[in-house]
Protein backbone atom coordinates (compact mmCIF):
# COMPACT_ATOMS: atom_id res chain seq x y z
CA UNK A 1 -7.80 11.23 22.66
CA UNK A 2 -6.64 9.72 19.52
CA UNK A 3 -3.76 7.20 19.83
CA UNK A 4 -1.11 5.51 16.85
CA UNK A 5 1.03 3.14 16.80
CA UNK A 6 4.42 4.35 15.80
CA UNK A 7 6.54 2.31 12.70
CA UNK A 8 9.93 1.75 11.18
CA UNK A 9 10.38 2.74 8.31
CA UNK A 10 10.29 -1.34 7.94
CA UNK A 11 6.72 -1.49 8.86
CA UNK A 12 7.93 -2.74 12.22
CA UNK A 13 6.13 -1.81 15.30
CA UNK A 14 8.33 0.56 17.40
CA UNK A 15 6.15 -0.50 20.55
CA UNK A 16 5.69 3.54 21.17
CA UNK A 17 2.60 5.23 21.00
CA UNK A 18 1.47 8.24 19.54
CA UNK A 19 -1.37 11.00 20.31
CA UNK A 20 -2.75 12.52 17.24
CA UNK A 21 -2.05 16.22 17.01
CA UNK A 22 1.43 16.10 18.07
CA UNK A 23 4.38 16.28 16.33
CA UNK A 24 5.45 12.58 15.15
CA UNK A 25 9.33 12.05 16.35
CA UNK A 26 11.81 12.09 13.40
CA UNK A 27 12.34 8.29 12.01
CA UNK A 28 9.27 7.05 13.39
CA UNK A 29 5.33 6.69 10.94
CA UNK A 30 2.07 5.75 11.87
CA UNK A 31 -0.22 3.88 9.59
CA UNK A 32 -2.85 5.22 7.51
CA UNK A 33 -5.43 3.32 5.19
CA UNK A 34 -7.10 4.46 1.86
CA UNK A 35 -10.12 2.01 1.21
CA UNK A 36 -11.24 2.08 -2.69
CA UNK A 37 -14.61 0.30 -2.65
CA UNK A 38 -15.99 -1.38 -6.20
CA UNK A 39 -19.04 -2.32 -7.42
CA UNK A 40 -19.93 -5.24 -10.08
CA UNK A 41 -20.61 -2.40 -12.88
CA UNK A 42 -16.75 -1.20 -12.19
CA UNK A 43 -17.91 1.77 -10.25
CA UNK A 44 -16.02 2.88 -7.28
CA UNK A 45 -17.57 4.39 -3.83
CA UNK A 46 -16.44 8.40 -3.61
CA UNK A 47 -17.10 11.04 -0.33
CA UNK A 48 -16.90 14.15 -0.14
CA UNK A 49 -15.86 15.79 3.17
CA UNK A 50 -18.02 17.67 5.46
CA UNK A 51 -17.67 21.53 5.18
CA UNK A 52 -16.36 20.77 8.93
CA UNK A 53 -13.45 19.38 8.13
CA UNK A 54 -10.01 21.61 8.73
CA UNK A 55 -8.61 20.09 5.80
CA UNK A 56 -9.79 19.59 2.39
CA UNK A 57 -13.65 20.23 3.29
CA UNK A 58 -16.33 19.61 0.26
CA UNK A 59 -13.44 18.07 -1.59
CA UNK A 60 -13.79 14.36 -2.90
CA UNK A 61 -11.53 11.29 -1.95
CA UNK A 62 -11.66 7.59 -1.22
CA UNK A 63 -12.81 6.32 2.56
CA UNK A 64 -9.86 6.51 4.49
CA UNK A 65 -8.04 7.75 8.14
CA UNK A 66 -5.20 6.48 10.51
CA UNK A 67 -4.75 3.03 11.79
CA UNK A 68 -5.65 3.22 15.60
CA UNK A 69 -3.75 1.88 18.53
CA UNK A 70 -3.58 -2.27 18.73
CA UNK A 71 -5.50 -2.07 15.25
CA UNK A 72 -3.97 -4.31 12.04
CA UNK A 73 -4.23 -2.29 8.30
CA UNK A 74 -7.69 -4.46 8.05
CA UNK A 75 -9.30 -3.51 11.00
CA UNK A 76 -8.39 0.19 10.37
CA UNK A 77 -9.99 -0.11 7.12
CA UNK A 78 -13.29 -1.90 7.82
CA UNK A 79 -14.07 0.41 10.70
CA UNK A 80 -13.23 3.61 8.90
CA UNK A 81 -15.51 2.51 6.17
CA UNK A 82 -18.18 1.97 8.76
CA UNK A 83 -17.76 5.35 10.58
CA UNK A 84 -17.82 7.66 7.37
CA UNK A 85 -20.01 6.30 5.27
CA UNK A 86 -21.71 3.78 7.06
CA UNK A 87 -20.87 -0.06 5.53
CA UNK A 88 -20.32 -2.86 6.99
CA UNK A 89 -17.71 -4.30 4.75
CA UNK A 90 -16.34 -8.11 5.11
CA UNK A 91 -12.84 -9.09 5.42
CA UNK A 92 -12.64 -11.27 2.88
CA UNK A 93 -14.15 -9.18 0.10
CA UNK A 94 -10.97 -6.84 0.49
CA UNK A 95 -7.51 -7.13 -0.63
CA UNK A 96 -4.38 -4.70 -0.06
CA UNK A 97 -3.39 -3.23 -3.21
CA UNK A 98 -0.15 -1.67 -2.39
CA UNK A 99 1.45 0.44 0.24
CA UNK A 100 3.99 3.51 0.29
CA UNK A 101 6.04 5.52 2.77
CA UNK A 102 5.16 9.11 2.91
CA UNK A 103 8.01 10.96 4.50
CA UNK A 104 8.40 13.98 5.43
CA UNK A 105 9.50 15.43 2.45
CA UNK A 106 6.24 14.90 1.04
CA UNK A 107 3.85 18.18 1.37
CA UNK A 108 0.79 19.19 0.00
CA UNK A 109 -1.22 22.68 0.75
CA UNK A 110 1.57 23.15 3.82
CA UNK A 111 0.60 19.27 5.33
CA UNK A 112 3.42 17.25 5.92
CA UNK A 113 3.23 13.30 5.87
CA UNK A 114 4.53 10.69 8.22
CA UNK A 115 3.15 7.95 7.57
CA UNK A 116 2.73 4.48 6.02
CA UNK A 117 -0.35 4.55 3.57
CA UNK A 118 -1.56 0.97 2.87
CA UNK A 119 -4.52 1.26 -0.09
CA UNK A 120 -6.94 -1.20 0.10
CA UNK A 121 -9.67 -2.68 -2.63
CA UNK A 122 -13.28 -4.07 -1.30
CA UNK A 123 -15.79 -5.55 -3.63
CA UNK A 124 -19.08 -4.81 -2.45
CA UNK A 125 -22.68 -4.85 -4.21
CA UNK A 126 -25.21 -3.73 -1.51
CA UNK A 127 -26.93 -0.50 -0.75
CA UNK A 128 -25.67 2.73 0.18
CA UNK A 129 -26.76 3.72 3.93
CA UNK A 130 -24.22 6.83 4.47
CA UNK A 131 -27.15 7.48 7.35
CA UNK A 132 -25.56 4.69 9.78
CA UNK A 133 -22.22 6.33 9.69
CA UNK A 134 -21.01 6.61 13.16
CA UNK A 135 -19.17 9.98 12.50
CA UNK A 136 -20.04 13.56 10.66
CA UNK A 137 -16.49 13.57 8.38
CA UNK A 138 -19.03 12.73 5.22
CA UNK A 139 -21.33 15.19 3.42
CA UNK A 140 -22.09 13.11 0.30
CA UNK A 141 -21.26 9.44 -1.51
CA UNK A 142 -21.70 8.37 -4.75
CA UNK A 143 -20.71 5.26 -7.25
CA UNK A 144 -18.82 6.95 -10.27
CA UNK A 145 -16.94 5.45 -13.08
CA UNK A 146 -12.80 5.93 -13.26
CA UNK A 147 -13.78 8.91 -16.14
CA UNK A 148 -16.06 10.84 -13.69
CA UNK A 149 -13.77 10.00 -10.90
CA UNK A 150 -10.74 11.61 -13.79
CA UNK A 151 -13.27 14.91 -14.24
CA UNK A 152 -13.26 15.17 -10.32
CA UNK A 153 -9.49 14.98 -9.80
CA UNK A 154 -8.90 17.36 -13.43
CA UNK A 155 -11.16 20.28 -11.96
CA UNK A 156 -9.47 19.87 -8.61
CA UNK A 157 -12.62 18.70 -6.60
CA UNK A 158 -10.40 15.35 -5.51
CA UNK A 159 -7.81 15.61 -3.28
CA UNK A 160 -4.65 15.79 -5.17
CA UNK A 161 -2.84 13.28 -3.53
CA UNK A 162 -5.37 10.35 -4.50
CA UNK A 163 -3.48 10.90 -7.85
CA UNK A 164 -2.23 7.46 -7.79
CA UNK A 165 -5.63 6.07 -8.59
CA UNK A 166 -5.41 6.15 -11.87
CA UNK A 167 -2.40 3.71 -12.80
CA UNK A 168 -3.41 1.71 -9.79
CA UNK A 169 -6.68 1.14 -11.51
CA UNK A 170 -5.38 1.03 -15.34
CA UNK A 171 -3.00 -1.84 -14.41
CA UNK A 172 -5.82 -3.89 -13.05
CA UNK A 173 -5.97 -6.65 -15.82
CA UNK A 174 -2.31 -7.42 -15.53
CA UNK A 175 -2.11 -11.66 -14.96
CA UNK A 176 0.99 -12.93 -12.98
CA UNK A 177 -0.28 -16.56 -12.83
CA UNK A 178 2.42 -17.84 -14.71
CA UNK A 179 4.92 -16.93 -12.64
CA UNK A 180 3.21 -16.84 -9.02
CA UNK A 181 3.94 -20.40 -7.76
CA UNK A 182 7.17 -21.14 -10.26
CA UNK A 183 10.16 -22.48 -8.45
CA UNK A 184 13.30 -20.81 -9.19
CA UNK A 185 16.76 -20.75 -8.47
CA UNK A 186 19.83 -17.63 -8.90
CA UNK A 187 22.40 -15.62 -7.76
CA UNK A 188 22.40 -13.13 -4.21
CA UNK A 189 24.30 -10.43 -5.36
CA UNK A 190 23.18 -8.16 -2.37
CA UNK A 191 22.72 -10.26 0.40
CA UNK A 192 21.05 -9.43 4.14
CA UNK A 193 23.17 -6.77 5.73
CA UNK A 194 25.08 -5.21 2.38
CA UNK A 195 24.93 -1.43 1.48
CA UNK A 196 23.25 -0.66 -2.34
CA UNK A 197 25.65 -0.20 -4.48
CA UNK A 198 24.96 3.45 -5.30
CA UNK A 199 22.68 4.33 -2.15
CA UNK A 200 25.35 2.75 0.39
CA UNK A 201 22.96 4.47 3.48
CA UNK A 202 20.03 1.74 2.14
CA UNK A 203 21.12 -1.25 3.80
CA UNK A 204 19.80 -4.46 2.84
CA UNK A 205 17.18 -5.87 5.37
CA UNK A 206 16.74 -9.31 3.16
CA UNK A 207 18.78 -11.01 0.63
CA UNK A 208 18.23 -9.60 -3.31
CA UNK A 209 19.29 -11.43 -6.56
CA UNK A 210 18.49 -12.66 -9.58
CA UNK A 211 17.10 -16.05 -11.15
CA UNK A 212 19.54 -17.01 -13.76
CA UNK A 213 18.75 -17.04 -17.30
CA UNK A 214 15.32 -15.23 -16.85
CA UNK A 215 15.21 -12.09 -18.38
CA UNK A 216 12.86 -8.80 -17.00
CA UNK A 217 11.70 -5.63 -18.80
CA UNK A 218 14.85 -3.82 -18.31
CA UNK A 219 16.96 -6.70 -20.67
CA UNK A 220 19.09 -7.82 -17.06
CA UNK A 221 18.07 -10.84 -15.29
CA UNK A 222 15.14 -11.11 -13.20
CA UNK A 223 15.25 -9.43 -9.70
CA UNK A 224 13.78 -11.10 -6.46
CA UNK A 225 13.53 -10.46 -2.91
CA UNK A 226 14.59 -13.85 -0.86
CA UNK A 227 12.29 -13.61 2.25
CA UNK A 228 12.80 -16.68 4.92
CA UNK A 229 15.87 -16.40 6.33
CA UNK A 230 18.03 -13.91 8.70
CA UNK A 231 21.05 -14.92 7.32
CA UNK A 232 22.98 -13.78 4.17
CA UNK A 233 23.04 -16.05 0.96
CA UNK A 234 25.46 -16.71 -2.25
CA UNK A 235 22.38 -18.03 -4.08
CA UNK A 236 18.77 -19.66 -3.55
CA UNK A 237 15.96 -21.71 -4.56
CA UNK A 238 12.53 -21.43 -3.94
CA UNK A 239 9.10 -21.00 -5.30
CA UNK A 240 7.77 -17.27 -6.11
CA UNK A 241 5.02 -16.22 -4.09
CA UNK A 242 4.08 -13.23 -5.40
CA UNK A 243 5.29 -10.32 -7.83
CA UNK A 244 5.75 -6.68 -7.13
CA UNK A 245 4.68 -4.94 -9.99
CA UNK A 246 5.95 -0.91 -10.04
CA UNK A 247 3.59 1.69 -12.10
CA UNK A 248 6.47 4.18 -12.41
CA UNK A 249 9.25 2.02 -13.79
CA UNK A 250 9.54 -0.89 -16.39
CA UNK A 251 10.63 -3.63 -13.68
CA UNK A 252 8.85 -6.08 -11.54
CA UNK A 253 10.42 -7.77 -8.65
CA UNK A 254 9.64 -11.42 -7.87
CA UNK A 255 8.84 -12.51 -4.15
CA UNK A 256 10.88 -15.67 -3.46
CA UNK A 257 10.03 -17.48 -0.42
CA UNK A 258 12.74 -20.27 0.36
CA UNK A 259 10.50 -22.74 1.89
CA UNK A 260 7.97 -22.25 -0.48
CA UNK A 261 5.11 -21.21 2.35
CA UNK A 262 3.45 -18.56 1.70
CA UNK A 263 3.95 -14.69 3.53
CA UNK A 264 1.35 -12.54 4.84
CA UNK A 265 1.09 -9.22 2.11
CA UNK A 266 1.81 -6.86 4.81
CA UNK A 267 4.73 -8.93 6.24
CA UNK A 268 6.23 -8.89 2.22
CA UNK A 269 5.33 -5.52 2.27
CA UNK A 270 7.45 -4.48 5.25
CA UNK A 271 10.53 -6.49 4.05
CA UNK A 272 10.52 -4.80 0.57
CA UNK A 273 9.78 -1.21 1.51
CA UNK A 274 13.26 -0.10 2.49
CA UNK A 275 13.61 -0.11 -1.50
CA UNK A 276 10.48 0.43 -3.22
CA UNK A 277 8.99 3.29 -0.79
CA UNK A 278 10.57 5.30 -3.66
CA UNK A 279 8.29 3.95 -6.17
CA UNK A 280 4.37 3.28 -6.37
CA UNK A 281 3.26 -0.40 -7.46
CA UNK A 282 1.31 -3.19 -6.08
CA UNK A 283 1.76 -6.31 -5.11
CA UNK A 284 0.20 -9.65 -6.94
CA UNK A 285 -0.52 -13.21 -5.76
């Protein structure tokens, strides 16, 4: 028997469990990983599902599966990598690329999705050994480039869904250094605990500004989540720990922390996602 942990839409644990299978209670997720695995040429590790499997089977995706029970985003990844295809992958060599709330809204092929899907990126140069996989889920895995991985997804051999793969991918060369570790200071003009403006159900869960006199893609001031208090602020200053860079819009938000220490990812993550579950991106350091 299978068991989740259950999420906020926050990323917060609920302390309620779930047992795969069963219907997943309205307002609550569970977490699920996608692990993208990369090679020194630029090639990137692809399965293809068992005939077995109830959904998708022969198709093509990225290693992935749900989070178990008392398991952190990391753990879930490294051992789903090791029971489909067989790796033993390192902590270190893997970073979380982004992560987005799929409601319930979201179908494809009649499946609905609850869940929080945190995509992951491992470097890793060694051999293939999809014989020490612990499971059956795999049929095949191969290195391919992002064009042979594009042929896959264009003849419909890749899951569909994996569609974000592409701008995730493109955007890879992007540089943020100049700004990561800046210290800057602006305006809260939606602090902790205000309704948006337009969306007045989307409350607020950390302060949101702007640095003065720096300008963003969209011509207004910069925007920036203020993470490191509970209380609501007029304005701030602190040093930018990271940047949240969207694929499907022009802006980027700045991650402010006010003591200047820096913020686990999936901690930032959690804080921002009340707001930018509506839009894929990725978060740099």
């Amino acid at each position: 028997m299978e068991k989740w942990d259950l999420y906020t839409k926050y990323r917060d644990k609920t302390g309620k469990e779930h047992i795969r299978g069963e219907k997943i209670p309205e307002g609550y997720y569970h977490l699920v990983v996608h692990v993208w695995i990369r090679n020194r040429k630029g090639e990137y590790l692809i399965s293809q599902r068992s005939a077995s499997r109830p959904t998708f089977p022969l198709m093509w995706e990225c290693v992935g599966g749900s989070v178990l029970k008392g398991e952190t985003s990391l753990e879930g990844a490294i051992r789903e990598v090791k029971e489909e295809v067989g790796l033993d992958l390192e902590e270190e060599a893997g970073r979380l690329l982004f992560s987005k709330i799929r409601g319930k809204d979201l179908k494809y092929e009649g499946k609905a999705y609850n869940d929080i899907m945190d995509v992951w990126l491992f470097e890793y140069d060694g051999e293939l050994h999809l014989e020490c996989a612990t499971t059956e889920e795999v049929a095949d895995c191969r290195w391919m480039t992002v064009s042979e991985i594009r042929k896959l997804y264009d003849e419909k051999k890749l899951v569909q869904t994996l569609d974000y793969f592409f701008c995730a991918m493109e955007e890879e060369e992007l540089d943020y250094s100049h700004i990561v570790g800046r210290r800057v200071k602006g305006t809260v003009d939606r602090p902790l605990g205000t309704a948006h403006p337009r969306y007045p159900e989307v409350v607020y869960p950390v302060n949101y500004g702007y640095v003065d006199g720096v300008f963003a893609g969209d011509g207004a001031e910069q925007d920036v989540y203020i993470l490191g208090t509970d209380e609501p602020l007029k304005n701030f200053e602190g040093r930018v720990i990271a940047v949240w860079h969207r694929f499907d819009d022009v802006e980027d938000k700045w991650i402010v922390s006010l003591d200047g220490e820096d913020i686990p990812d999936e901690k930032i993550l959690g804080d921002i996602s009340f707001q930018e579950q509506f839009f894929y991106g990725r978060l740099w350091r």
